[in-house]
Every structure is written in structure tokens, then in C-alpha cells.
Protein backbone atom coordinates (compact mmCIF):
# COMPACT_ATOMS: atom_id res chain seq x y z
CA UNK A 1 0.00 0.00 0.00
CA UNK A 2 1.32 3.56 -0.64
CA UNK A 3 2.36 5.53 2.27
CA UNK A 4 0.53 8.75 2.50
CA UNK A 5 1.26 12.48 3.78
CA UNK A 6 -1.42 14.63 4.65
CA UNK A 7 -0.13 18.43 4.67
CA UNK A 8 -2.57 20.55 6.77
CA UNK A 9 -4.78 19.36 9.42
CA UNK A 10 -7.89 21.38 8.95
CA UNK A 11 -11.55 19.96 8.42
CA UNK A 12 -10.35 18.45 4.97
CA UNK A 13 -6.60 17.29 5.68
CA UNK A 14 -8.13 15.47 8.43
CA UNK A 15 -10.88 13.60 6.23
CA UNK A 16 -8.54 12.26 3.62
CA UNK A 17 -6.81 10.85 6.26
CA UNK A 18 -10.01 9.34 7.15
CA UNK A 19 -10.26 8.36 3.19
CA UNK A 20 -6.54 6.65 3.28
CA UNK A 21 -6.13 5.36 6.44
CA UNK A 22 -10.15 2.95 5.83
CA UNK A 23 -8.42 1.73 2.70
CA UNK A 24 -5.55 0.44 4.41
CA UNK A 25 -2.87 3.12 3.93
CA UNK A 26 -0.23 4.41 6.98
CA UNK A 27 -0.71 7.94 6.82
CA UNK A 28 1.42 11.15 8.23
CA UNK A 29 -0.51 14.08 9.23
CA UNK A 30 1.26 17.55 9.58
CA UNK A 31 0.30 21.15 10.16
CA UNK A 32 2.62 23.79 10.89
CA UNK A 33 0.15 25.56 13.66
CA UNK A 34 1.07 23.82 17.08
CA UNK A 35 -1.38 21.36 18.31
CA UNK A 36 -3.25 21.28 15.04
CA UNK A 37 -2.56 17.97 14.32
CA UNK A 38 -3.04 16.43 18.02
CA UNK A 39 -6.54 18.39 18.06
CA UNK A 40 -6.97 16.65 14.03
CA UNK A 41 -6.49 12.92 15.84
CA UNK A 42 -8.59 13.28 18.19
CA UNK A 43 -11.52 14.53 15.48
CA UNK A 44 -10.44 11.60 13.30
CA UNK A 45 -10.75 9.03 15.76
CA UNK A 46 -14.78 10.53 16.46
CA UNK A 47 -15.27 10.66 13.13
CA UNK A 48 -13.99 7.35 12.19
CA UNK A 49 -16.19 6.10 15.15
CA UNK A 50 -19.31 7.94 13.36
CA UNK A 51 -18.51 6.19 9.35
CA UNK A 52 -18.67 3.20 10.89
CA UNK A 53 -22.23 3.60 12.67
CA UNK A 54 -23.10 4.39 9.05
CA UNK A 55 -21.63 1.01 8.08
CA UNK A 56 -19.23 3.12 5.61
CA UNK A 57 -15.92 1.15 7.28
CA UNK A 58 -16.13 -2.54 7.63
CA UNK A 59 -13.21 -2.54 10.65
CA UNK A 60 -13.09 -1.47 13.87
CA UNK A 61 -12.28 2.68 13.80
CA UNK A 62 -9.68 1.76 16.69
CA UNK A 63 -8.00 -0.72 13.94
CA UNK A 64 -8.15 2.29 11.40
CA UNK A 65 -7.14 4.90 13.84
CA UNK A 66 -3.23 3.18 14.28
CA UNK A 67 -2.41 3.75 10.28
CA UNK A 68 -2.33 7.84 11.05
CA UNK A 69 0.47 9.43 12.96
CA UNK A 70 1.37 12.67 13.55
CA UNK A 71 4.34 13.80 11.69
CA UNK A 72 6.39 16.32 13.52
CA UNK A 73 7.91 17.84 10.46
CA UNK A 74 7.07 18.46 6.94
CA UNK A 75 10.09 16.31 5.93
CA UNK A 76 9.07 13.58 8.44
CA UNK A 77 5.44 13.45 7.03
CA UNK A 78 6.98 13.30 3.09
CA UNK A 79 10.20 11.45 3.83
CA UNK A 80 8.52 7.58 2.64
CA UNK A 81 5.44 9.11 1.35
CA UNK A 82 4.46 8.06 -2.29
CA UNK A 83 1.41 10.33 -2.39
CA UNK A 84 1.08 14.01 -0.64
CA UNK A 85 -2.35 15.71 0.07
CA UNK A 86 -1.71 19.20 0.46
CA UNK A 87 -4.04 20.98 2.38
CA UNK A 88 -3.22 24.37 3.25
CA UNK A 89 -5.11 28.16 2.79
CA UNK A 90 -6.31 29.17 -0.04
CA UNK A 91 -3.58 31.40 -1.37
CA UNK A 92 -1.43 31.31 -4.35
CA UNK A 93 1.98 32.63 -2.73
CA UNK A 94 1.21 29.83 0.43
CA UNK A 95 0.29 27.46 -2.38
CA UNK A 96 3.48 28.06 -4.30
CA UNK A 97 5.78 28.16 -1.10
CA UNK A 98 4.47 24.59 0.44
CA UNK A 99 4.58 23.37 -2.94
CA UNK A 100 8.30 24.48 -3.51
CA UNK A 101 8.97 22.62 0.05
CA UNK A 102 7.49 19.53 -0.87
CA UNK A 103 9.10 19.39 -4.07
CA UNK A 104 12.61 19.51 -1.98
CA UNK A 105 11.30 17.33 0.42
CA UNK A 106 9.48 14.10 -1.37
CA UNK A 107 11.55 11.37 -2.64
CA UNK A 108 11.30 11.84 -6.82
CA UNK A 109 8.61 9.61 -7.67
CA UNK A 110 6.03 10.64 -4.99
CA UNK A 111 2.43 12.66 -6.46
CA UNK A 112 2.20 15.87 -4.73
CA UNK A 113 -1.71 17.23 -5.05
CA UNK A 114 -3.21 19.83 -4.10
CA UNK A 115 -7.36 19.88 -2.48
CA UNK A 116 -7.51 23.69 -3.81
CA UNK A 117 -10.82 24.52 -5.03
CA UNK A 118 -9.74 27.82 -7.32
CA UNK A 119 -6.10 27.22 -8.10
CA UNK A 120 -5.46 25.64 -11.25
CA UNK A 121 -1.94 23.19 -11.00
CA UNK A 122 -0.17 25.62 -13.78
CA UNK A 123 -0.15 28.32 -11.11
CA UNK A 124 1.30 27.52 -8.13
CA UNK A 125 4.06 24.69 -9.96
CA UNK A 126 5.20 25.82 -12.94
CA UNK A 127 8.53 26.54 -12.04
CA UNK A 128 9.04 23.78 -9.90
CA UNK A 129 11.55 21.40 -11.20
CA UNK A 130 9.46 18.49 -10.03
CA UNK A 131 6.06 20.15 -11.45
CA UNK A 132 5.57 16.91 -13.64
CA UNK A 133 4.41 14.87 -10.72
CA UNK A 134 1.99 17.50 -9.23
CA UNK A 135 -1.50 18.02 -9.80
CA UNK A 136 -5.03 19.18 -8.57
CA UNK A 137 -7.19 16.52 -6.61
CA UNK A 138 -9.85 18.76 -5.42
CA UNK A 139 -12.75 17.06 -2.63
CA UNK A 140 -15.98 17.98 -1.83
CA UNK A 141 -16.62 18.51 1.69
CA UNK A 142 -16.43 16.14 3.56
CA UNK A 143 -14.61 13.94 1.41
CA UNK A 144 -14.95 11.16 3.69
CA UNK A 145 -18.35 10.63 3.02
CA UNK A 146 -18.77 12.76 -0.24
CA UNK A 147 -16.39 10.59 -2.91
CA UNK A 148 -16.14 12.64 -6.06
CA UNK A 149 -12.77 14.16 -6.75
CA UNK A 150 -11.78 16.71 -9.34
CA UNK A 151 -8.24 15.26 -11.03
CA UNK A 152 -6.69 18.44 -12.46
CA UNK A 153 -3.18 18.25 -14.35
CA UNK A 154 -1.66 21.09 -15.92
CA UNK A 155 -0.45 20.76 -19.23
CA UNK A 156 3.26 19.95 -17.75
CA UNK A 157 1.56 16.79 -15.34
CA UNK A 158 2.64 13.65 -16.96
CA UNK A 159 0.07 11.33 -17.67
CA UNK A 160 1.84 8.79 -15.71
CA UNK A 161 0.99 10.54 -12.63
CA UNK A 162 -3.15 10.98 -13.77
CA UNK A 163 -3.41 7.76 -14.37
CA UNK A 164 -1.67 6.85 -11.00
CA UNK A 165 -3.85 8.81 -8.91
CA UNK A 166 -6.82 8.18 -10.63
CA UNK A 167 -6.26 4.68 -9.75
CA UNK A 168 -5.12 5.26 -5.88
CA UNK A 169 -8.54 7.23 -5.35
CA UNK A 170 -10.54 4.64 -6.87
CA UNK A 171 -8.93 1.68 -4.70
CA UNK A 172 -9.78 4.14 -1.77
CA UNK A 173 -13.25 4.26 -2.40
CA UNK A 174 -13.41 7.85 -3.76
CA UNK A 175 -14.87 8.73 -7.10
CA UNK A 176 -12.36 10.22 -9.15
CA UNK A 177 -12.78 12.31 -12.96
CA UNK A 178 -10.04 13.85 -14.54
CA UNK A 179 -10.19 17.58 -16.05
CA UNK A 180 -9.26 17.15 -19.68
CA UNK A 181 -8.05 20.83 -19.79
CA UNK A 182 -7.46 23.65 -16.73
CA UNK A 183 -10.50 25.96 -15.92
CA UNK A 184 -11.16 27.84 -13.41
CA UNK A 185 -13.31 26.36 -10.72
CA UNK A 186 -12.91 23.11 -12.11
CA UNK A 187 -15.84 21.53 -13.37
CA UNK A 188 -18.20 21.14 -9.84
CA UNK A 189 -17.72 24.60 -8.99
CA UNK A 190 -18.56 25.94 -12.43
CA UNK A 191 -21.90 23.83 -12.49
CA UNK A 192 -22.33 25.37 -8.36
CA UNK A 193 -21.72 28.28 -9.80
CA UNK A 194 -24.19 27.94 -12.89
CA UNK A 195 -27.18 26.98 -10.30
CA UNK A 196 -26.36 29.66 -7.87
CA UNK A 197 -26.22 32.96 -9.92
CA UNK A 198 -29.59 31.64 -11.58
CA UNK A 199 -30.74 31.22 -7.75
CA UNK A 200 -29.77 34.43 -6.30
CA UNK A 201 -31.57 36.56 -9.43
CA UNK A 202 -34.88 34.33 -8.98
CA UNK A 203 -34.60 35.68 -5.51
CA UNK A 204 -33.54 39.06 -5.93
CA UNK A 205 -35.82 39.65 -8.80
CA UNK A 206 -38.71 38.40 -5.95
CA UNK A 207 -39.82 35.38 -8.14
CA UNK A 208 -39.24 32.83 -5.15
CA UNK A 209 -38.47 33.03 -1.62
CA UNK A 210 -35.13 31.30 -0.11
CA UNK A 211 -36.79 28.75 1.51
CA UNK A 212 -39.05 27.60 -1.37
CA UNK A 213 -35.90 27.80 -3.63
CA UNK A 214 -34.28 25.00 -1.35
CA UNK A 215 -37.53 23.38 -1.23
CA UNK A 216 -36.82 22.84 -4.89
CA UNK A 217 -33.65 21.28 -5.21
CA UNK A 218 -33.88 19.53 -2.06
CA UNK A 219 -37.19 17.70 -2.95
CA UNK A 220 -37.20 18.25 -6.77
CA UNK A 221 -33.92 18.04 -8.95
CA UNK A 222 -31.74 17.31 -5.74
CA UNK A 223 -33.49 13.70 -5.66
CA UNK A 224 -32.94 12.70 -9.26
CA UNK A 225 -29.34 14.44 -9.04
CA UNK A 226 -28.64 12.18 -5.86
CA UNK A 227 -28.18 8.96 -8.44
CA UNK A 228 -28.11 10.62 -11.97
CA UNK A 229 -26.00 13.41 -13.74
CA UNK A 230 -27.16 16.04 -15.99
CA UNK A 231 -27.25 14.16 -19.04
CA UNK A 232 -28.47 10.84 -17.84
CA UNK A 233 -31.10 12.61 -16.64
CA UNK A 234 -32.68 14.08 -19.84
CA UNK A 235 -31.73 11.00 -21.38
CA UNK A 236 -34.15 9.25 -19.60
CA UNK A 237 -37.03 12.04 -19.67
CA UNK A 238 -37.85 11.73 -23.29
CA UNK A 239 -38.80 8.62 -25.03
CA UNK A 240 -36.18 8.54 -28.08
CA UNK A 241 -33.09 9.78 -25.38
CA UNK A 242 -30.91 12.27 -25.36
CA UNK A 243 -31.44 13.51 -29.30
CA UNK A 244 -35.31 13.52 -29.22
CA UNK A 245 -34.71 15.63 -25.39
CA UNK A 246 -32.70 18.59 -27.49
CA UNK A 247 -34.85 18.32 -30.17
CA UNK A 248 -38.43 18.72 -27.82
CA UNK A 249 -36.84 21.23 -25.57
CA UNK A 250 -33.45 22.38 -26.29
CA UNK A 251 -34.68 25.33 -27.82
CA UNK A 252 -37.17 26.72 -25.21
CA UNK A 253 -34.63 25.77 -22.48
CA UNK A 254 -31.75 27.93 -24.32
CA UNK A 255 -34.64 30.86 -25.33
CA UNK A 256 -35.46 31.25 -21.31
CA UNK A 257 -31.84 31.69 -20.20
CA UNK A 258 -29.88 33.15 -23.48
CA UNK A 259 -30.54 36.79 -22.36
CA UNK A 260 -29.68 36.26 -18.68
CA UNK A 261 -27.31 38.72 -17.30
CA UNK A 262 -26.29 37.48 -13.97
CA UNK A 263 -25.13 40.69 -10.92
CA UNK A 264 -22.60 40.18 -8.62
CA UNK A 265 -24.18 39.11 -5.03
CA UNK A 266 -24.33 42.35 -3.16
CA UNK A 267 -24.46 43.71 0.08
CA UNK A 268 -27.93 44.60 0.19
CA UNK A 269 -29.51 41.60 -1.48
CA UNK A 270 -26.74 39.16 0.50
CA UNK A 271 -28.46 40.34 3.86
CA UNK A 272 -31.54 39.57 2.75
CA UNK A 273 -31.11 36.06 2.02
CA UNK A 274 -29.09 35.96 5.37
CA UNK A 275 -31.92 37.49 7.27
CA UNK A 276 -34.35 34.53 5.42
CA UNK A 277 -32.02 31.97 6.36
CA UNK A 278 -31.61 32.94 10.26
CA UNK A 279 -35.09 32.95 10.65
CA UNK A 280 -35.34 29.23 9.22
CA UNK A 281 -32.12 28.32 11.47
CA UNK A 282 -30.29 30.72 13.99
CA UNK A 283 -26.70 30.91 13.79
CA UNK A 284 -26.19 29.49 17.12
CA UNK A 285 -27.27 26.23 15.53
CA UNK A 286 -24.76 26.28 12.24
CA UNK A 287 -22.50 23.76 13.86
CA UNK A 288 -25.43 21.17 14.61
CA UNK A 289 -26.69 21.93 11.63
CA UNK A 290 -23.25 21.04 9.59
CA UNK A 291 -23.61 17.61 11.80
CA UNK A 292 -26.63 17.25 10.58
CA UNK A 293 -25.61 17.76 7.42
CA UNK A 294 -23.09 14.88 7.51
CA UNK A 295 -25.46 12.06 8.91
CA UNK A 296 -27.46 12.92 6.14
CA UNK A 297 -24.78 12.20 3.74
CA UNK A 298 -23.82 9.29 5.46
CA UNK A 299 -27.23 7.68 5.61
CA UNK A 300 -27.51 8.25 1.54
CA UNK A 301 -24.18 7.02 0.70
CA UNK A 302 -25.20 3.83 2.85
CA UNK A 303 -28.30 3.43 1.05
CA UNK A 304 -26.54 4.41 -2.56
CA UNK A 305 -23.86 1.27 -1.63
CA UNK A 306 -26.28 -0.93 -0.68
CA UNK A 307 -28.60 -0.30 -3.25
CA UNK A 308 -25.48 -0.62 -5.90
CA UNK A 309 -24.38 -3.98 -4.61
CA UNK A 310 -28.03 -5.01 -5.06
CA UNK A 311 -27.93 -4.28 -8.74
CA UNK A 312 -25.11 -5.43 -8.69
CA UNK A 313 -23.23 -2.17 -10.63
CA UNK A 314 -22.44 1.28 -9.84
């Protein structure tokens, strides 16, 4: 099994070491900010505890718990390591100077990615003289429970090194697809981004309130998006597939949205979503809330397993 080095001990360093550590990997944990990595142990071990309530880790979270050790220093994390998960703020000159440290620091064959979710790889390692072997492997929070992963080379990213991490996220359980070319925002956050400047004018232009918005994802395109993409999804909705979809309502669809201008969010109509959404849940509950959250996604990735090893396919 590779040995893995998680760089940055925040609320996603410490979930891919949840990711690496149920698939069987050892795994170093580092953070330069003292006691960050104790405090990250100690939230692994709970949440390790909570996957396997869920039935999302067939061993004992105690048995899981002994692959990750805290790594004192960033070369003692990357000195065996054969795969780095950098997970540090998002900032191109931070990016660029733990990148440049790695590079130094890993032995010449070892992947160093990066869980950014703006920076495209091109940025931050062009001028390294290992920048071959890095690349993006953006999560979704949590990625413990949530398994997709954005695979972003740059140009300069040997193939090699795609196909070898493509593979490594796949035997961990995660859900990996591979950018063909850099963009900004990657592809989930461009798609985000699509559905939430259409959602902020349908509330700003007083077509919808914020509540009955999420009432419409949540129990209307959220369900059939919980199993199906996009494009699967239209496939099935018209009787000849995908062509006889376009052909029915490709048209209207592109007619309804071609003249759309979309605003930047601001100030005014930003606190009045926030005042809709404190009313629906104070802020004093946003951290049982996120909890929540999580059990939620852990109950439907149960039942999306279960339901896939019925069928026997994905």
C-alpha cells in the first residue's frame, strides 16, 4: 500500500486521512500551527467512530485509527510518502511556497496534489523542477463521506501521474474524474456556480423566496441528481433519449436563459437572504446543523452502496 502524507490538518486534511487510512494506507498528518494535528487525531478518531455507525468502514475505527500518525515535520510526514495531500489556505503565494517545500522534500517519484478549489496546478508549480508529478485533486466537503474528486493536471503533469492517482482514489473508495483541460473552478464549482447565480436573481428579482428555492432542489432536482447526472437525466425524460430531449426542448430551455445577465451578489440583497435563512435556522445552531448535514450524507451514501451492490453495478 502507498504511504501517504497529509499536509494541513484542517476539516479536509483530516478527512482524507479518514479516506486513506479505511483503505488500508499508513498515513502522516502535519500542520505547521502547534497542536493542530493532536486536536486533528482526536476529530479523526470521532469521526472514524461515526462512518462506521453508518456502516461506511467494515473494521473497527480503533483498527483504522493506528495507520495515522502525527508527523512532527514536513520532511518527516513526506520522507517515505508516495502520495502528498496538500491541504493548506487558499492562497497562491502559500500554495506556491508549500509546494516548492514539498518538491525539496518528497523522494522523486512521490504525487504531490493539491485539495484547492480555485487554483489551477499551472499556477502555483510551474517553475518547480518536479512540477511533472503534481496536480489538482480537489474534494468535496467532507470527502470522507462525499467521494467525487476533481483530477486536475496542468499541461506539464505527466500522464503517468493521472493515471496513477486516478487509480489510488478509486482503490480508496473515492470517485475520481479527470479535467481534460485547466479551468477555473474546475468543473463542480462551475456547475455550483451555474445553479447559484440563476438562484440568487430568482430571488432578488422576488420570483421565489429562499426557503421555497431550497424546497426545490432539495425535494425536486436534488433527488434525481442524488443517483443521476445532468445528461443521464434528460436521457431518460424523453422517449427517443438524449437527441429527441434537445430536439423537444433544447430550444425553449436555451430561449429562457440566453438573455440572462447574472449581478454580482451584493451587500444589500446578501443580507436579505441571510436574514431569510436565520429565521429558518439561527446561527447558534450552524454547527449542529453542519452535523446534521453529515449524517445525512452518510445515511444516503449507505443506502446508494447498498442499493449498488443489489444491482449489482455502480
Amino acid at each position: 500500500m502507498e504511504k501517504i502524507a497529509i499536509v494541513g490538518a484542517g476539516l479536509i486534511g483530516r478527512a482524507w486521512a479518514m479516506v486513506f487510512a479505511r483503505a488500508g494506507h499508513d498515513v502522516a498528518v502535519y500542520d505547521a500551527a502547534p497542536g493542530a494535528v493532536d486536536k486533528a487525531l482526536g476529530l479523526i478518531a470521532a469521526g472514524l467512530h461515526e462512518s462506521r455507525e453508518f456502516g461506511l468502514i467494515g473494521e473497527a475505527p480503533e483498527t483504522v485509527v493506528k495507520r495515522v500518525r502525527a508527523a512532527a515535520t514536513l520532511a518527516d510526514a513526506l520522507k517515505d510518502a508516495d502520495y502528498v495531500q496538500e491541504n493548506t489556505a487558499e492562497n497562491l503565494e502559500i500554495k506556491r511556497g508549500v509546494f516548492a517545500q514539498m518538491d525539496a522534500a518528497a523522494k522523486p517519484d512521490c504525487i504531490l496534489a493539491s485539495s484547492t478549489s480555485t487554483i489551477e496546478t499551472s499556477r502555483f508549480a510551474d517553475a518547480l523542477p518536479g512540477r511533472h508529478r503534481c496536480l489538482v485533486a480537489h474534494p468535496v466537503n467532507p470527502p470522507h463521506v462525499v467521494p467525487i474528486v476533481e483530477i486536475s493536471p496542468a499541461p506539464f503533469t505527466a500522464p503517468e501521474v493521472v493515471e496513477r492517482t486516478r487509480a489510488l482514489q478509486e482503490r480508496a473508495g473515492q470517485v475520481p474524474i479527470t479535467v481534460k483541460r485547466e479551468v477555473e473552478g474546475f468543473i463542480l464549482n462551475r456547475l455550483q456556480a451555474a445553479l447559484l447565480n440563476e438562484a440568487w436573481r430568482l430571488v432578488k428579482e422576488d420570483y421565489v423566496s429562499v426557503e421555497d428555492l431550497d424546497k426545490t432542489i432539495r425535494d425536486g432536482l436534488g433527488l434525481r441528481w442524488a443517483f443521476m447526472g445532468p445528461f443521464e437525466t434528460i436521457d431518460l425524460n424523453a422517449p427517443g433519449g438524449v437527441s429527441d430531449y434537445a430536439s423537444r426542448y433544447g430550444p425553449k430551455l436555451y430561449g429562457m436563459m440566453k438573455d440572462i445577465r447574472y449581478d454580482a451578489w451584493d451587500d444589500e440583497l446578501v443580507a436579505r437572504v441571510e436574514a431569510e435563512r436565520r429565521k429558518l435556522m439561527p446561527q447558534g445552531d450552524h454547527g449542529k446543523r453542519e452535523a446534521w448535514r453529515d449524517r445525512r450524507l452518510m445515511a444516503l451514501i449507505a443506502h446508494k452502496r447498498k442499493m449498488t451492490k443489489d444491482e449489482g453495478h455502480r
